[in-house]
Protein backbone atom coordinates (compact mmCIF):
# COMPACT_ATOMS: atom_id res chain seq x y z
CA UNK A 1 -54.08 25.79 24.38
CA UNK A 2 -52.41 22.35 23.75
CA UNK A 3 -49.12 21.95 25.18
CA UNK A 4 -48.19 21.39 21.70
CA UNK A 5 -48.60 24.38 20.13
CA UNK A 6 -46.25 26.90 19.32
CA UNK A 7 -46.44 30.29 21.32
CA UNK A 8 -45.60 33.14 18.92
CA UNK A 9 -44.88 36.60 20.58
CA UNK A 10 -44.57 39.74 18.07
CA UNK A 11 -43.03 42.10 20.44
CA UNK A 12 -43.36 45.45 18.70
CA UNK A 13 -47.15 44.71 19.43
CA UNK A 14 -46.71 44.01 23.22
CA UNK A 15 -47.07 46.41 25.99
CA UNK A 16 -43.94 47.06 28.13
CA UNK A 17 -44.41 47.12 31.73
CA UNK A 18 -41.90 49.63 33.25
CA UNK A 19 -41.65 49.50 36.99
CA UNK A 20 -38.83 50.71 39.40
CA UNK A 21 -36.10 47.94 41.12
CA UNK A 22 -36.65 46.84 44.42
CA UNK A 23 -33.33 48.60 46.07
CA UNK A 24 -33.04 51.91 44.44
CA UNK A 25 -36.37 52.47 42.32
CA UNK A 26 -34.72 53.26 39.15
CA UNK A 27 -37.28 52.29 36.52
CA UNK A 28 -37.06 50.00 33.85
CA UNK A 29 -39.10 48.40 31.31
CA UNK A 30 -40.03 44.24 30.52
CA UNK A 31 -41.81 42.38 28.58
CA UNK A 32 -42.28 38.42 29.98
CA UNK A 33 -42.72 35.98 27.41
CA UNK A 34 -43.35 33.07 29.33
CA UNK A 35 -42.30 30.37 32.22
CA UNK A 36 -41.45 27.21 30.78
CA UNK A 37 -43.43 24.19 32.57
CA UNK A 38 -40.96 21.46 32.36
CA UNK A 39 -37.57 23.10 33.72
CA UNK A 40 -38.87 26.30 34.89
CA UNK A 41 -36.42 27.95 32.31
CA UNK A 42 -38.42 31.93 31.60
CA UNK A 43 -37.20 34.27 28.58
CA UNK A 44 -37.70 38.09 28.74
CA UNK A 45 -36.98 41.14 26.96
CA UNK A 46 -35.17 43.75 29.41
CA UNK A 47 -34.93 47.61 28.38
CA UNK A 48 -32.78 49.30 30.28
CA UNK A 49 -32.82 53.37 29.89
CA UNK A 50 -29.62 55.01 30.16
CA UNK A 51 -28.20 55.43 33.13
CA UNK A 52 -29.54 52.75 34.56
CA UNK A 53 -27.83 49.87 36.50
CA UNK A 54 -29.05 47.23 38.68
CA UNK A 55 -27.31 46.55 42.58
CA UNK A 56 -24.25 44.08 42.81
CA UNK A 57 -26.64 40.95 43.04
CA UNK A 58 -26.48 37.14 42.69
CA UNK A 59 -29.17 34.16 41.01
CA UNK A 60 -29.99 30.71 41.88
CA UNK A 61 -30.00 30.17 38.23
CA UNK A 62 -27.93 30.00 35.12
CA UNK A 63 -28.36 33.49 32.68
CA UNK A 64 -27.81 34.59 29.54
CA UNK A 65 -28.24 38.17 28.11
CA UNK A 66 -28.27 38.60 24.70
CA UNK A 67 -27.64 42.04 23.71
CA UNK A 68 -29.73 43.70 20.62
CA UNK A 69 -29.05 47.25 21.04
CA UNK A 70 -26.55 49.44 22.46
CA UNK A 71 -23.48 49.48 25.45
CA UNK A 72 -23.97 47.11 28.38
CA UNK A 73 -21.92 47.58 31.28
CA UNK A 74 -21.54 44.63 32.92
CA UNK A 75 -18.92 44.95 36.12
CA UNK A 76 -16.33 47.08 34.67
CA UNK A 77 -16.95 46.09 31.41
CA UNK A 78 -18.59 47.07 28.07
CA UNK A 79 -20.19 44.72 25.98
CA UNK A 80 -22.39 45.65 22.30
CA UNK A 81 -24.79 44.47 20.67
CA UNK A 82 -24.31 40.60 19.23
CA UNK A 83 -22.52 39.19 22.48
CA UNK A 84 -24.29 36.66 24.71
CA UNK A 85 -22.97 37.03 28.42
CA UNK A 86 -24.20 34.00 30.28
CA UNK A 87 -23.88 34.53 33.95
CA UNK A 88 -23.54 30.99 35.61
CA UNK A 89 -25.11 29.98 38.68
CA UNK A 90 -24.05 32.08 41.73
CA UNK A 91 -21.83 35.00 39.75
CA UNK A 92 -21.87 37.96 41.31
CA UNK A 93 -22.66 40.62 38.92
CA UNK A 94 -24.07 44.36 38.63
CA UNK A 95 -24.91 45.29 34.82
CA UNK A 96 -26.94 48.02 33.06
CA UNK A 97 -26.79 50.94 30.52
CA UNK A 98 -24.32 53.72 29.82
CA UNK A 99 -25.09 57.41 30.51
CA UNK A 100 -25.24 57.72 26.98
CA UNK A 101 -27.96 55.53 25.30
CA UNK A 102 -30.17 52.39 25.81
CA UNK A 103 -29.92 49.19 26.22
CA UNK A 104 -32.60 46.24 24.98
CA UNK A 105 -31.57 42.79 25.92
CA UNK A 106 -33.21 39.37 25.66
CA UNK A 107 -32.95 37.43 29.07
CA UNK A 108 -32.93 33.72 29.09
CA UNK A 109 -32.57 31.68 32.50
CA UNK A 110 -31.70 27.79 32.51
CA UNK A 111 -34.56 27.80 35.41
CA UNK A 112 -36.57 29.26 37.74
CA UNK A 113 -35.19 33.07 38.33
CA UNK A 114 -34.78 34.81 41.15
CA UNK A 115 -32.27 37.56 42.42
CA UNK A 116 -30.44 38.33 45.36
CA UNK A 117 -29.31 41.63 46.17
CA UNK A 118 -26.11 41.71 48.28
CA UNK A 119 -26.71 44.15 50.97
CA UNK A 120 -23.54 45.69 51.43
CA UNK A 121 -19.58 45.30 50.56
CA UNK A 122 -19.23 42.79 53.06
CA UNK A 123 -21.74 40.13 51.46
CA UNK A 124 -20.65 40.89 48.13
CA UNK A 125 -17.28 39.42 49.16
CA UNK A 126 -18.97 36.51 51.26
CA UNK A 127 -20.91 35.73 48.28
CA UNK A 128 -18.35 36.03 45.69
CA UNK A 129 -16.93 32.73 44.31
CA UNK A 130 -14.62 34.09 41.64
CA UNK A 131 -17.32 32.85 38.93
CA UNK A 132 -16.80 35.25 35.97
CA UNK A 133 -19.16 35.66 33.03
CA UNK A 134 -18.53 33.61 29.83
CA UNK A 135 -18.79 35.84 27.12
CA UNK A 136 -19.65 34.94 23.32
CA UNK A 137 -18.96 37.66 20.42
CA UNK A 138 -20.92 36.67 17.77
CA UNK A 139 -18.98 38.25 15.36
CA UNK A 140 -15.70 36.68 16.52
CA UNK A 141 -16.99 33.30 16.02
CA UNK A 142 -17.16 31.26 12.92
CA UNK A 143 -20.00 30.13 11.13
CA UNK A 144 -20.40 26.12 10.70
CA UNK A 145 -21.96 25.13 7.87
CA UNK A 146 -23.59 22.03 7.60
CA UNK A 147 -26.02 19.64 5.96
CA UNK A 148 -29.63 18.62 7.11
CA UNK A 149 -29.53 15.09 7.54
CA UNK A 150 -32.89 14.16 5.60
CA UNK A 151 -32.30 17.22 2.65
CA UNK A 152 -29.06 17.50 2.47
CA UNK A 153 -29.19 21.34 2.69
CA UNK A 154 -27.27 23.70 3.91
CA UNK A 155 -27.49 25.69 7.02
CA UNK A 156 -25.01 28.11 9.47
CA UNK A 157 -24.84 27.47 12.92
CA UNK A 158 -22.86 29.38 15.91
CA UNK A 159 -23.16 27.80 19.41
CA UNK A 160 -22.75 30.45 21.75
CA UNK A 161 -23.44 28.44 24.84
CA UNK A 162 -24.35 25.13 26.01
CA UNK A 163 -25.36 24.67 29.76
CA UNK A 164 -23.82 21.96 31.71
CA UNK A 165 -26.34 21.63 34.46
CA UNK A 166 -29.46 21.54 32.23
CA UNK A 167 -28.03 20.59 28.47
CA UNK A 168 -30.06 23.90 27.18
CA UNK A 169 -28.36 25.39 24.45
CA UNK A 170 -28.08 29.12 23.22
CA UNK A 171 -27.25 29.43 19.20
CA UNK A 172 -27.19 31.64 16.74
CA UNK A 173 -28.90 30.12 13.44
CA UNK A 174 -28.54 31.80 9.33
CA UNK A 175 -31.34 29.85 7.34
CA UNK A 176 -30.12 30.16 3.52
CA UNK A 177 -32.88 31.69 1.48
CA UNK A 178 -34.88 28.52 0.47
CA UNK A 179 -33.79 26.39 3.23
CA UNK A 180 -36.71 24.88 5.15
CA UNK A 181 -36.30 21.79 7.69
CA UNK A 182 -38.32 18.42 7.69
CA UNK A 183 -41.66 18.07 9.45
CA UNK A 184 -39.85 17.07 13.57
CA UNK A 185 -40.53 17.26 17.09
CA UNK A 186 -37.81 17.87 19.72
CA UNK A 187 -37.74 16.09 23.16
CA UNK A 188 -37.49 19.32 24.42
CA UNK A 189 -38.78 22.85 24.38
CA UNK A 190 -37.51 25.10 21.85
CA UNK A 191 -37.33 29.02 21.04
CA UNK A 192 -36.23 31.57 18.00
CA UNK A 193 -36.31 35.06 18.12
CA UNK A 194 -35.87 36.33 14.82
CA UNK A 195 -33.07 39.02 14.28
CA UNK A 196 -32.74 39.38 10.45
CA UNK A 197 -35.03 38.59 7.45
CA UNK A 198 -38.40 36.29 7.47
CA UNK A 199 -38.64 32.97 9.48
CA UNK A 200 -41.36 30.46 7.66
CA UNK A 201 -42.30 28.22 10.08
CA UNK A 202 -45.71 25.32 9.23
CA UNK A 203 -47.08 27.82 6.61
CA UNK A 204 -46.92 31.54 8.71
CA UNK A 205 -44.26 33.99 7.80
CA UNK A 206 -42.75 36.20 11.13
CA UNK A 207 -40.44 39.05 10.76
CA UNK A 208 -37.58 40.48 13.25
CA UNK A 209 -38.28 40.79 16.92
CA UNK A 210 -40.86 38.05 16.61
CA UNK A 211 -40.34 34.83 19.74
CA UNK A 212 -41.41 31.83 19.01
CA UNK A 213 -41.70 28.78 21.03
CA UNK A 214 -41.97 25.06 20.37
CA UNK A 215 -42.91 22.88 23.71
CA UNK A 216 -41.56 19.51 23.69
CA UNK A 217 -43.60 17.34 21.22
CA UNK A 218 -44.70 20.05 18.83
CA UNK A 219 -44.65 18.88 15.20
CA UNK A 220 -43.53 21.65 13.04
CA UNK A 221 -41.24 22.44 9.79
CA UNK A 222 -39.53 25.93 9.72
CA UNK A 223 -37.15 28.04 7.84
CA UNK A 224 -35.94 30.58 5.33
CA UNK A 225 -38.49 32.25 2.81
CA UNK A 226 -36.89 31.45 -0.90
CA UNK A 227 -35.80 35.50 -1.13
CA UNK A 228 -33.93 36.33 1.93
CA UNK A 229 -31.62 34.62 4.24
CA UNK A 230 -33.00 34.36 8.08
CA UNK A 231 -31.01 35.15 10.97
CA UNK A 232 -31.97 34.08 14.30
CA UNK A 233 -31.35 32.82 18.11
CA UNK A 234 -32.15 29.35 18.82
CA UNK A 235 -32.36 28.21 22.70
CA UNK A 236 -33.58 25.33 24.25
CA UNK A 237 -34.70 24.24 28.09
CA UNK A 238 -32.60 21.26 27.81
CA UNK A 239 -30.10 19.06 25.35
CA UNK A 240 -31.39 19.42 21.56
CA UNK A 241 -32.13 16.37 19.51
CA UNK A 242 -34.30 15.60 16.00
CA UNK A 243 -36.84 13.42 16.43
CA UNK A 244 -38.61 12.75 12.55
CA UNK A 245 -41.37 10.65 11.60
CA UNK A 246 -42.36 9.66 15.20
CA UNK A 247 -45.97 8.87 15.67
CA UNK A 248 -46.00 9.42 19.17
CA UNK A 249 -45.00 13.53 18.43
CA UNK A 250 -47.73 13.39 15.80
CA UNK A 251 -50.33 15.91 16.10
């Protein structure tokens, strides 16, 4: 596969791999999308059964959890579904389901991931730098509207997180029935997961709980089909910019 090509990953047709946690063996289930080459950055899909929670831990890495279905706990509190909770670099954190139902989440790390488990109350504390999760409520936050800059169309926006060690970005997009972008290239890579309707992207149609992802240099257009609006999150592995009509991200 050319780097240029865009990975597509229709999750209700992948296998989950459930497998118990390294401290107390409570099972849970992932599915790994991929390891980004450039910054290292990997996106998963986490399903944690009820009950479970993970061990007070730490990461050498930025994180975001994006929750699509039911009650996170997260510390003492409870988060639904809708809310990004980006964990920066060296928060201590323990997080998981209630008792009472389910929880799937997409994971997306600013680089390589790792965890450390603190071994007891004493290196929680030694650890623990006061960093607190930042915590984005999509449905507090207002859309912005705004116009392509080569059609002049219309499209929502909600930036739910930009990273200040790596520039990578977390938003959440609404593509207007209709709406379809230029032919570009990013100089960076780029991912959607599609929440709500049909995303058209260089002549394929995906539906909901579809990833996609654009490495840095990939020409492509992409979209709304004209009969439904298309909701989705947009992430990147470092700062965002339009690059159009560049022959050196021609295929």
């Amino acid at each position: 596969m050319s780097r240029r090509d865009v990975q597509v990953f229709d999750t209700d047709r992948m296998i989950w791999k459930y497998r118990p946690t390294s401290t107390d063996k409570k099972i849970f289930g992932q599915l790994k999308f991929f390891e980004d080459t450039d910054m290292h950055m990997e996106v998963m899909f986490n399903h944690y059964p009820k009950g479970f929670t993970t061990y007070m831990h730490t990461h050498p890495c930025g994180h975001g959890l994006f929750i699509l279905q039911g009650q996170m706990k997260i510390n003492s509190q409870y988060y639904g579904p809708n809310t990004l909770i980006w964990f920066p670099e060296g928060c201590v954190a323990e997080h998981g389901a209630t008792p009472f139902e389910d929880v799937k989440a997409l994971l997306i790390t600013n680089k390589a991931f790792s965890v450390h488990y603190c071994k007891d109350e004493q290196e929680r504390k030694e650890l623990d730098q006061g960093i607190e999760p930042i915590v984005s409520d999509v449905d507090r936050i207002e859309w912005f509207y705004r116009m392509a800059s080569t059609s002049g169309k219309l499209f929502g926006k909600k930036a739910l997180h930009k990273d200040e060690d790596t520039g990578m970005e977390v938003n959440y997009m609404c593509y207007p029935a209709g709406f379809t972008t230029e032919s570009h290239a990013h100089p960076c890579g780029q991912g959607f997961f599609i929440l709500q309707g049909q995303f058209m992207s260089n002549g394929e149609v995906y539906g909901p709980n579809t990833l996609l992802w654009y490495p840095e240099g990939c020409v492509a257009e992409h979209g709304a089909t004209a009969y439904e609006d298309c909701i989705c999150l947009q992430f990147s592995n470092k700062e965002q910019k339009m690059i159009y009509q560049r022959k050196e991200y021609q295929k």
